[in-house]
Protein backbone atom coordinates (compact mmCIF):
# COMPACT_ATOMS: atom_id res chain seq x y z
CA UNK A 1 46.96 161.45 48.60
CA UNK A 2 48.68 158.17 48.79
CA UNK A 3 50.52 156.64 52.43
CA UNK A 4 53.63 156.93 52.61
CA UNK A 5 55.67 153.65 52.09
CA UNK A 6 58.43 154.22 55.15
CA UNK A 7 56.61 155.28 58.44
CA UNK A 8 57.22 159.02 59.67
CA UNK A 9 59.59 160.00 62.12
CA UNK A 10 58.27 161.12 65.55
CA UNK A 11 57.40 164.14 66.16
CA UNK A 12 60.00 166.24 68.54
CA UNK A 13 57.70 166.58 71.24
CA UNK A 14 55.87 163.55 71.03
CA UNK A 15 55.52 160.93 74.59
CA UNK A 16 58.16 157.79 74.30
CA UNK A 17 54.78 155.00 73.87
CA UNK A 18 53.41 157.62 71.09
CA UNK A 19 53.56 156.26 67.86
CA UNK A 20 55.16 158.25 64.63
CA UNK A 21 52.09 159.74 63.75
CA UNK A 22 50.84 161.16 67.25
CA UNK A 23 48.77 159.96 69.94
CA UNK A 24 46.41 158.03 67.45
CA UNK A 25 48.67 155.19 66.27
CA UNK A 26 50.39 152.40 68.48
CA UNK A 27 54.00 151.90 68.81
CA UNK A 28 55.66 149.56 66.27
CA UNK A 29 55.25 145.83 67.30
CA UNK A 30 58.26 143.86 68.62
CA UNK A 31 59.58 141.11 66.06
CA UNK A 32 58.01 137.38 67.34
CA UNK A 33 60.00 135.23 69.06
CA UNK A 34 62.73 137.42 70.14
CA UNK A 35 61.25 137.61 73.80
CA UNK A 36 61.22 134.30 74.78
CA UNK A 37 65.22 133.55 73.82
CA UNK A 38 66.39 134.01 77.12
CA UNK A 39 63.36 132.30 79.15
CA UNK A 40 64.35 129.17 76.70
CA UNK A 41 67.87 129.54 77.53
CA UNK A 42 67.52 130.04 81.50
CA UNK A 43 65.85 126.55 81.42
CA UNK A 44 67.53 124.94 79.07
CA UNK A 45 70.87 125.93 81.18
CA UNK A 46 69.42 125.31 84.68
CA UNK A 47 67.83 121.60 83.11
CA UNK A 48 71.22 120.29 81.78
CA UNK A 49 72.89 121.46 84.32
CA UNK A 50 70.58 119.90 87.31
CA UNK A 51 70.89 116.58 85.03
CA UNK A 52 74.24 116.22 84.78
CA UNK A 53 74.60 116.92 88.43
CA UNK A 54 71.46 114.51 89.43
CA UNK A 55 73.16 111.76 87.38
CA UNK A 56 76.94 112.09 88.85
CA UNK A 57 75.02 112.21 92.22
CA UNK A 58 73.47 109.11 91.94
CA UNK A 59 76.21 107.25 90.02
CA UNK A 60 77.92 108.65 93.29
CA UNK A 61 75.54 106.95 95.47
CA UNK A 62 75.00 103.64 93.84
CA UNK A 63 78.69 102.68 93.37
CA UNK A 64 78.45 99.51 95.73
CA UNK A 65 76.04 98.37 92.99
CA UNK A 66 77.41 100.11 89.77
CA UNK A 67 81.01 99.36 89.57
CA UNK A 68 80.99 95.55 89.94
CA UNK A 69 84.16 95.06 91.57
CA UNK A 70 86.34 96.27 94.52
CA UNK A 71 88.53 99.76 93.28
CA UNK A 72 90.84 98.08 94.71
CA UNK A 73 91.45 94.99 93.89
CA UNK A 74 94.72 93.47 92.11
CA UNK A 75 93.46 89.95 90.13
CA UNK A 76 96.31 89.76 88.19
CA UNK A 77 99.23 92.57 87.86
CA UNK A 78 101.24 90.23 85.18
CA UNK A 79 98.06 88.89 82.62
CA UNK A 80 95.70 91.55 83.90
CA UNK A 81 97.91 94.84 83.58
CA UNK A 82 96.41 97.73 81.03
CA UNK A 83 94.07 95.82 79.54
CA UNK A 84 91.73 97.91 77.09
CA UNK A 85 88.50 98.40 77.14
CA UNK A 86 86.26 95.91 76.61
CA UNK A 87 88.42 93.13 77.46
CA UNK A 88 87.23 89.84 78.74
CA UNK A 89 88.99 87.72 81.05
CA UNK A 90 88.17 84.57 82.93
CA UNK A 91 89.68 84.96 86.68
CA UNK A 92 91.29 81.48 88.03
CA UNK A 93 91.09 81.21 91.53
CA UNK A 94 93.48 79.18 93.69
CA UNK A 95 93.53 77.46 97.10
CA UNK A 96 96.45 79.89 98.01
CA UNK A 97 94.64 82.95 97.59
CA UNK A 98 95.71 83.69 93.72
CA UNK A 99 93.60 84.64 90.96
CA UNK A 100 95.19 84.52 87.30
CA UNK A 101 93.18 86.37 84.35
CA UNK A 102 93.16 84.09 81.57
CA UNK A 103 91.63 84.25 77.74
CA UNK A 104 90.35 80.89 78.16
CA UNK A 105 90.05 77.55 80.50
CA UNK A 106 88.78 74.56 80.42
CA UNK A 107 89.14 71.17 82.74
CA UNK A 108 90.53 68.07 80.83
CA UNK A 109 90.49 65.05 83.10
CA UNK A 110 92.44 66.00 86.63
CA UNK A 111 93.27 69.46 84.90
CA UNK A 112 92.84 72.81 84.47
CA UNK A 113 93.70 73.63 80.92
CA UNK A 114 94.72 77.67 80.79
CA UNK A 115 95.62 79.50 77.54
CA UNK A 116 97.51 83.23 79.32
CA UNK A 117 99.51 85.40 77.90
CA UNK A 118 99.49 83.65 74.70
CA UNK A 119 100.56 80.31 76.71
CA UNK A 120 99.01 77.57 77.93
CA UNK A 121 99.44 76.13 81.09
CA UNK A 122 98.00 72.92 83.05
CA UNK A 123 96.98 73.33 86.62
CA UNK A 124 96.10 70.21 89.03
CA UNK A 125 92.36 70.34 89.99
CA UNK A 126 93.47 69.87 93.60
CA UNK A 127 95.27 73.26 93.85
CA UNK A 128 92.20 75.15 92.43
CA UNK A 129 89.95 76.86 95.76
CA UNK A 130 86.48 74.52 95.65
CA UNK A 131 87.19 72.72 92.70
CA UNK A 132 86.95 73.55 89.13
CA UNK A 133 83.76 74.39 89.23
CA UNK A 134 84.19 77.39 91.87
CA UNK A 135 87.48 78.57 91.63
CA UNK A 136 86.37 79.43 87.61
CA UNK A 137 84.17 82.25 87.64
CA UNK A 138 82.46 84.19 85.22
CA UNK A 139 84.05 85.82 82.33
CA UNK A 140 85.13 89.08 83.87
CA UNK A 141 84.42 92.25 81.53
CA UNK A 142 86.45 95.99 81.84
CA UNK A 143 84.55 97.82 79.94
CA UNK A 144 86.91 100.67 80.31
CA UNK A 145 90.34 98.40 81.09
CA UNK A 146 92.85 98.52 83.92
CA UNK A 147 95.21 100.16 85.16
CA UNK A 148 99.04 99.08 85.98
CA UNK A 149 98.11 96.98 88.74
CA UNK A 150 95.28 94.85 86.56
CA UNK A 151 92.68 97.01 88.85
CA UNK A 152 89.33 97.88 87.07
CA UNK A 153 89.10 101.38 85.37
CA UNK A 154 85.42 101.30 85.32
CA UNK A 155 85.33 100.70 89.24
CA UNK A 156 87.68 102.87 90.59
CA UNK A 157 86.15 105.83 88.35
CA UNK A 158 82.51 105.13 90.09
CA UNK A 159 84.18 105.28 93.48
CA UNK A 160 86.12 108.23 92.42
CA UNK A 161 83.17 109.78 91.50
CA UNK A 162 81.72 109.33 95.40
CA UNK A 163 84.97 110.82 96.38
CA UNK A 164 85.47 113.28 94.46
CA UNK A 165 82.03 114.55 95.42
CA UNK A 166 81.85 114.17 99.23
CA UNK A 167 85.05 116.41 99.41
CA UNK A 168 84.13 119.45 96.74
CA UNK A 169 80.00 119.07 98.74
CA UNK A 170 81.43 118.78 102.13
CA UNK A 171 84.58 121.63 101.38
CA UNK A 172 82.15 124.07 99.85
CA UNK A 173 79.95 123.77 102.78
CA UNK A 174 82.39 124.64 104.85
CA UNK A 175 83.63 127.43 103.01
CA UNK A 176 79.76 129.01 102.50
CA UNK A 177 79.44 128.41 106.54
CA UNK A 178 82.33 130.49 107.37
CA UNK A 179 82.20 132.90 104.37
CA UNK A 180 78.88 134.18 105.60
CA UNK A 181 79.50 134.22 108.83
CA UNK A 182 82.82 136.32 108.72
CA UNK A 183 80.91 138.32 105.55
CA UNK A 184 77.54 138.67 108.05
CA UNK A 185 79.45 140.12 110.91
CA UNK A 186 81.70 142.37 108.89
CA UNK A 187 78.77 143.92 107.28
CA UNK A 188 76.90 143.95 110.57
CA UNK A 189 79.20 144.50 113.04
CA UNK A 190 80.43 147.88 112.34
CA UNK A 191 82.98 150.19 111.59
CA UNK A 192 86.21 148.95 113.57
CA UNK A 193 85.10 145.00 113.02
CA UNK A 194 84.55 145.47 109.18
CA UNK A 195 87.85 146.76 108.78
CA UNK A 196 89.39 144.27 110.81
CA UNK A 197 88.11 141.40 109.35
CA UNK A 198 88.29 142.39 105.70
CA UNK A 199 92.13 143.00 106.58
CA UNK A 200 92.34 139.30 107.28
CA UNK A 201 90.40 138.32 104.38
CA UNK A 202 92.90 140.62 102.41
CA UNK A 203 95.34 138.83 103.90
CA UNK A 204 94.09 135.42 103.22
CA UNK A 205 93.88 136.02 99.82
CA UNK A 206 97.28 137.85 99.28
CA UNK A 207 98.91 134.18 99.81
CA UNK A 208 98.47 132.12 96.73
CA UNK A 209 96.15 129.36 97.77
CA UNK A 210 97.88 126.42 95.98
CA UNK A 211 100.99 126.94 97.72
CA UNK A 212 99.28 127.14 100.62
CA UNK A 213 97.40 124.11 100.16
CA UNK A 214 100.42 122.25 98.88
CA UNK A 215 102.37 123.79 101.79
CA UNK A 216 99.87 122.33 104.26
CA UNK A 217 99.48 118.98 103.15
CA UNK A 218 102.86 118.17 102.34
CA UNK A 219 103.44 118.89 106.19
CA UNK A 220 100.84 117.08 107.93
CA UNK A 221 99.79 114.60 105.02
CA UNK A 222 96.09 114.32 106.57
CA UNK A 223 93.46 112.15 105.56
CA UNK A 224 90.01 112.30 103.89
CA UNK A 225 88.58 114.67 106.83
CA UNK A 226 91.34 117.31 106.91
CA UNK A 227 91.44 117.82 103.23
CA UNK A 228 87.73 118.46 103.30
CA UNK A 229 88.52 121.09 106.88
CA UNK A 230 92.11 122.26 104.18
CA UNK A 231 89.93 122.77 101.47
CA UNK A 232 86.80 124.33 103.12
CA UNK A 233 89.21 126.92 105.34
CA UNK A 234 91.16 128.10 102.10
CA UNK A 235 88.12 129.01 100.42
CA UNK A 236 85.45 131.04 102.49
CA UNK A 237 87.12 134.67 101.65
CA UNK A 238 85.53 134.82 98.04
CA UNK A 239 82.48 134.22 99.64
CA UNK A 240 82.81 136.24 102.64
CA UNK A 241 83.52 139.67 100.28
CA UNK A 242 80.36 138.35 98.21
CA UNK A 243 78.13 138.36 101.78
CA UNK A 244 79.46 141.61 102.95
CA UNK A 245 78.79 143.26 99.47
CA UNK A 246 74.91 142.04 99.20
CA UNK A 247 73.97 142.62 103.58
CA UNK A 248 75.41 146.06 102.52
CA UNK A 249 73.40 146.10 99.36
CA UNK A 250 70.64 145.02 101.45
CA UNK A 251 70.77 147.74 104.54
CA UNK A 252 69.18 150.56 102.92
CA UNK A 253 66.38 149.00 101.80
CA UNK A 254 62.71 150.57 103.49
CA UNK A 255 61.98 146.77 105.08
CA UNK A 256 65.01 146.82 106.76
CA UNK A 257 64.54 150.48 108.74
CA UNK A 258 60.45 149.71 109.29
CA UNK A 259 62.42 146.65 111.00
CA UNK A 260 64.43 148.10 113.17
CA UNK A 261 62.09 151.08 113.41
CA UNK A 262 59.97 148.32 115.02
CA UNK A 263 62.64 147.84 117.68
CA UNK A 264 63.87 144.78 116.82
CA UNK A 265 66.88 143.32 117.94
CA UNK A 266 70.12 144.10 115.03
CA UNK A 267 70.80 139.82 115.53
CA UNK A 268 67.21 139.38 114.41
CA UNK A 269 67.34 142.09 111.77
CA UNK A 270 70.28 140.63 110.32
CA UNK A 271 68.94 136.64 110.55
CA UNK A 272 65.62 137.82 109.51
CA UNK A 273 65.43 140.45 107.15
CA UNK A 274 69.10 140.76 105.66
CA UNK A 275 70.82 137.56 105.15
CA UNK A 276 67.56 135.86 103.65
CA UNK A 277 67.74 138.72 101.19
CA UNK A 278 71.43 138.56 99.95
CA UNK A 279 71.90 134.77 99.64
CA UNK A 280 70.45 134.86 96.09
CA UNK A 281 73.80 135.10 94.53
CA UNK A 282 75.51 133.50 97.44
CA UNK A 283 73.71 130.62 96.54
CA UNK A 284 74.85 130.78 92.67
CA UNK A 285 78.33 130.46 93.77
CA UNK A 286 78.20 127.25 95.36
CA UNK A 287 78.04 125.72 92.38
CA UNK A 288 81.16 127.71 91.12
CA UNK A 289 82.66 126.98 94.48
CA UNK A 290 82.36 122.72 94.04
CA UNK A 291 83.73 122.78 90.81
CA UNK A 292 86.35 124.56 92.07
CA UNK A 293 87.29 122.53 94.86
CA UNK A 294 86.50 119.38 92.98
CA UNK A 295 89.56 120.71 90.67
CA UNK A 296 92.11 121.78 93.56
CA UNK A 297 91.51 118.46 95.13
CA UNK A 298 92.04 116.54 91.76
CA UNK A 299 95.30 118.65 91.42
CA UNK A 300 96.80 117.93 94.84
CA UNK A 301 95.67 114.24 93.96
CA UNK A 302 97.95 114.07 90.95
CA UNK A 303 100.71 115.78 92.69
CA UNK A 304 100.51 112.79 95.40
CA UNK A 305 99.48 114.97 98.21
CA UNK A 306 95.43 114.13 98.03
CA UNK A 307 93.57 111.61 99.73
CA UNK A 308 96.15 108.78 100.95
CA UNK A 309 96.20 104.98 99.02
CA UNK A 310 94.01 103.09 98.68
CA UNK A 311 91.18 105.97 98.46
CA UNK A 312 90.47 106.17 94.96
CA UNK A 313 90.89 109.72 93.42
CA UNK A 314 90.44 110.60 89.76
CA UNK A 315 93.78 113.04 90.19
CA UNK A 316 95.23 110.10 91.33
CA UNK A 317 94.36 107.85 88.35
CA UNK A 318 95.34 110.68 85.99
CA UNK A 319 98.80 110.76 87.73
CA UNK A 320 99.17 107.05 87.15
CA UNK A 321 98.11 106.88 83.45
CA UNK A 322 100.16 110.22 82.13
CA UNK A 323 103.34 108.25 81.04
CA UNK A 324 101.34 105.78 79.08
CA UNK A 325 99.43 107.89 77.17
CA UNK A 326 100.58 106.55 74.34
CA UNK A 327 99.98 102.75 74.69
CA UNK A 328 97.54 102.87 78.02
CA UNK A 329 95.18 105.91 77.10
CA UNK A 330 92.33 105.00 78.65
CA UNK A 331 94.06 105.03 82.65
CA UNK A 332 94.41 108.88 82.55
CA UNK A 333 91.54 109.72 79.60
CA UNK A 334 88.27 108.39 81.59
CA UNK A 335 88.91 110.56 84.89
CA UNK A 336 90.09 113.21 82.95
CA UNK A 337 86.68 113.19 81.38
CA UNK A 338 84.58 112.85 84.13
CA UNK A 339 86.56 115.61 85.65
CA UNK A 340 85.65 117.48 83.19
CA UNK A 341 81.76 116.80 83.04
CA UNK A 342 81.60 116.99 86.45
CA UNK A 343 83.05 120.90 86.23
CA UNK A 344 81.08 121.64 83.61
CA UNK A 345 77.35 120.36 85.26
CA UNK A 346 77.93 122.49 88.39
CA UNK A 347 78.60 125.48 86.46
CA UNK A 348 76.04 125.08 84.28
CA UNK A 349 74.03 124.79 87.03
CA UNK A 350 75.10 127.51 88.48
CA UNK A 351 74.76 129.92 85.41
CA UNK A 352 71.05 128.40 85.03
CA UNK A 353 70.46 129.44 88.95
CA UNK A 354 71.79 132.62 88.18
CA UNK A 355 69.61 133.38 85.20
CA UNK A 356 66.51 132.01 86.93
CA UNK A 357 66.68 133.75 90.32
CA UNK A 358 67.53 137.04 88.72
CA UNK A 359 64.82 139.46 89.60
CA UNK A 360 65.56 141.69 86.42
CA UNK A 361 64.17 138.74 83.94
């Protein structure tokens, strides 16, 4: 008698790894490939993610060397004044402290010969700062332009970048300090504690943190140090809830009673067996958490309550490029960009920590 084509249905009775025809043939295979999907995707997550983030880092860290010029610096608000990008200009420096940005120069004779602004002009070598030959410099590039006040793009978006991560890094370590400490002793500290401190976290969160933010800035209008103690005290009662949840999570577990079956001291229990044990997704949230503040602080920035002149802030450069971005594009584009990279890396990050540290594969 012939096999049948279609394979036979199992029997009623039969074990779940039996295959359809009894104990005597093996379950049907599993299709190739379709295991190793999420392994790829885990890395490939937790790789661009730790990439992006390694590269803003160091651009961060090597902005004395990478921008070029001082953020700061105002060569020549008339000739120099939203230039695009890639412009070239030649700076002119004077005895009297000016520099003028011009398309070309040249010395004829006693002269300085200076084509600006589609003019050219004739300066006496004697007014020039060490001569011709010193107060001409280099052709100056901008590889992204300038801004209103002929400052480089390109430099002030490197030292925005060191700024803009030192306060979400420094913020969200504040926040993760406090949120597991206030999250460690609610879940620790029993009944009458819990309640009292997840009534103030309730509390904390009932008030819309913007206007809170907005409300304390615009009152005190701190500096660099108390938006980073602002920042990092309006946002430890996300993770706080997210401590108390996993220690509770954690509490019934048979390590934790042979520990205190042991006799061991609840402080140690807690530092020892049950924090180490619920960071895992405490940890993932960091991540979330920078981005995050990275964005509130860009926000305040643009609303002119951030980090006070002449700190460069990407919110700051997007608030003085958004009514020219028409003619002047490139002021508000380029930290609106790497606002938006920088987001992006530390949640991919954090998605790819997620996937890799979870215990379920």
């Amino acid at each position: 008698m012939p096999e049948p084509l279609l394979p036979e249905a199992p029997a009623p009775g039969a074990a779940p790894g039996e295959g359809p025809g009894g104990p005597g043939r093996p379950p049907a295979a599993a299709s190739p490939g379709a295991e190793p999907r999420r392994p790829a995707r885990r890395r490939g997550l937790l790789a661009a993610g730790a990439l992006l983030v390694a590269l803003l880092t160091g651009l961060a860290l090597a902005a004395p060397w990478v921008a070029g010029a001082d953020p700061g610096q105002q060569l020549d608000p008339v000739a120099g004044r939203y230039l695009p990008p890639g412009s070239r200009r030649v700076p002119v420096v004077f005895a009297d402290g000016r520099t003028l940005l011009a398309e070309r120069a040249a010395r004829r004779g006693e002269e300085l010969v200076v084509e600006r602004l589609g003019r050219v002009e004739s300066y006496p070598v004697e007014a020039l700062a060490g001569g011709p030959d010193d107060a001409v410099r280099e052709t100056r590039r901008f590889p992204l332009g300038t801004d209103r006040f002929s400052r480089d793009v390109w430099a002030r978006l490197v030292w925005g970048a060191r700024v803009s991560l030192s306060v979400g890094v420094l913020a969200s370590l504040l926040a993760l300090t406090l949120g597991i400490l206030i999250g460690a002793a609610a879940a620790a500290g029993g009944r009458w504690l819990d309640g009292l401190l997840m009534r103030l976290v309730d509390a904390s969160l009932a008030v819309p943190r913007l206007f809170l933010l907005v409300a304390l800035v615009a009152l005190f209008r701190p500096g660099a140090a108390a938006i980073v103690l602002i920042l990092g005290g309006t946002g430890w009662m996300s993770v706080s809830r997210l401590v108390r949840a996993e220690v509770h999570g954690v509490q019934g577990r048979d390590f934790v009673w042979a520990a205190r079956a042991a006799g061991q001291h609840p402080l140690r229990v807690l530092v020892r067996h049950l924090l180490p044990n619920a960071m895992t997704p405490v940890l993932v949230s960091v991540g979330l958490l920078v981005g995050n503040v990275i964005l509130v602080e860009s926000a305040l920035s643009f609303l002119g309550l951030g980090l006070p002149p002449p700190i460069p802030s990407w919110g700051e450069m997007i608030s003085s490029g958004a009514d020219r971005l028409v003619d002047a594009w490139w002021v508000a584009t380029f930290p609106g960009l790497a606002i938006v990279v920088t987001v992006v890396a530390f949640n991919l990050l954090a998605d790819g920590l997620r996937d890799a540290l979870d215990p379920r594969g």
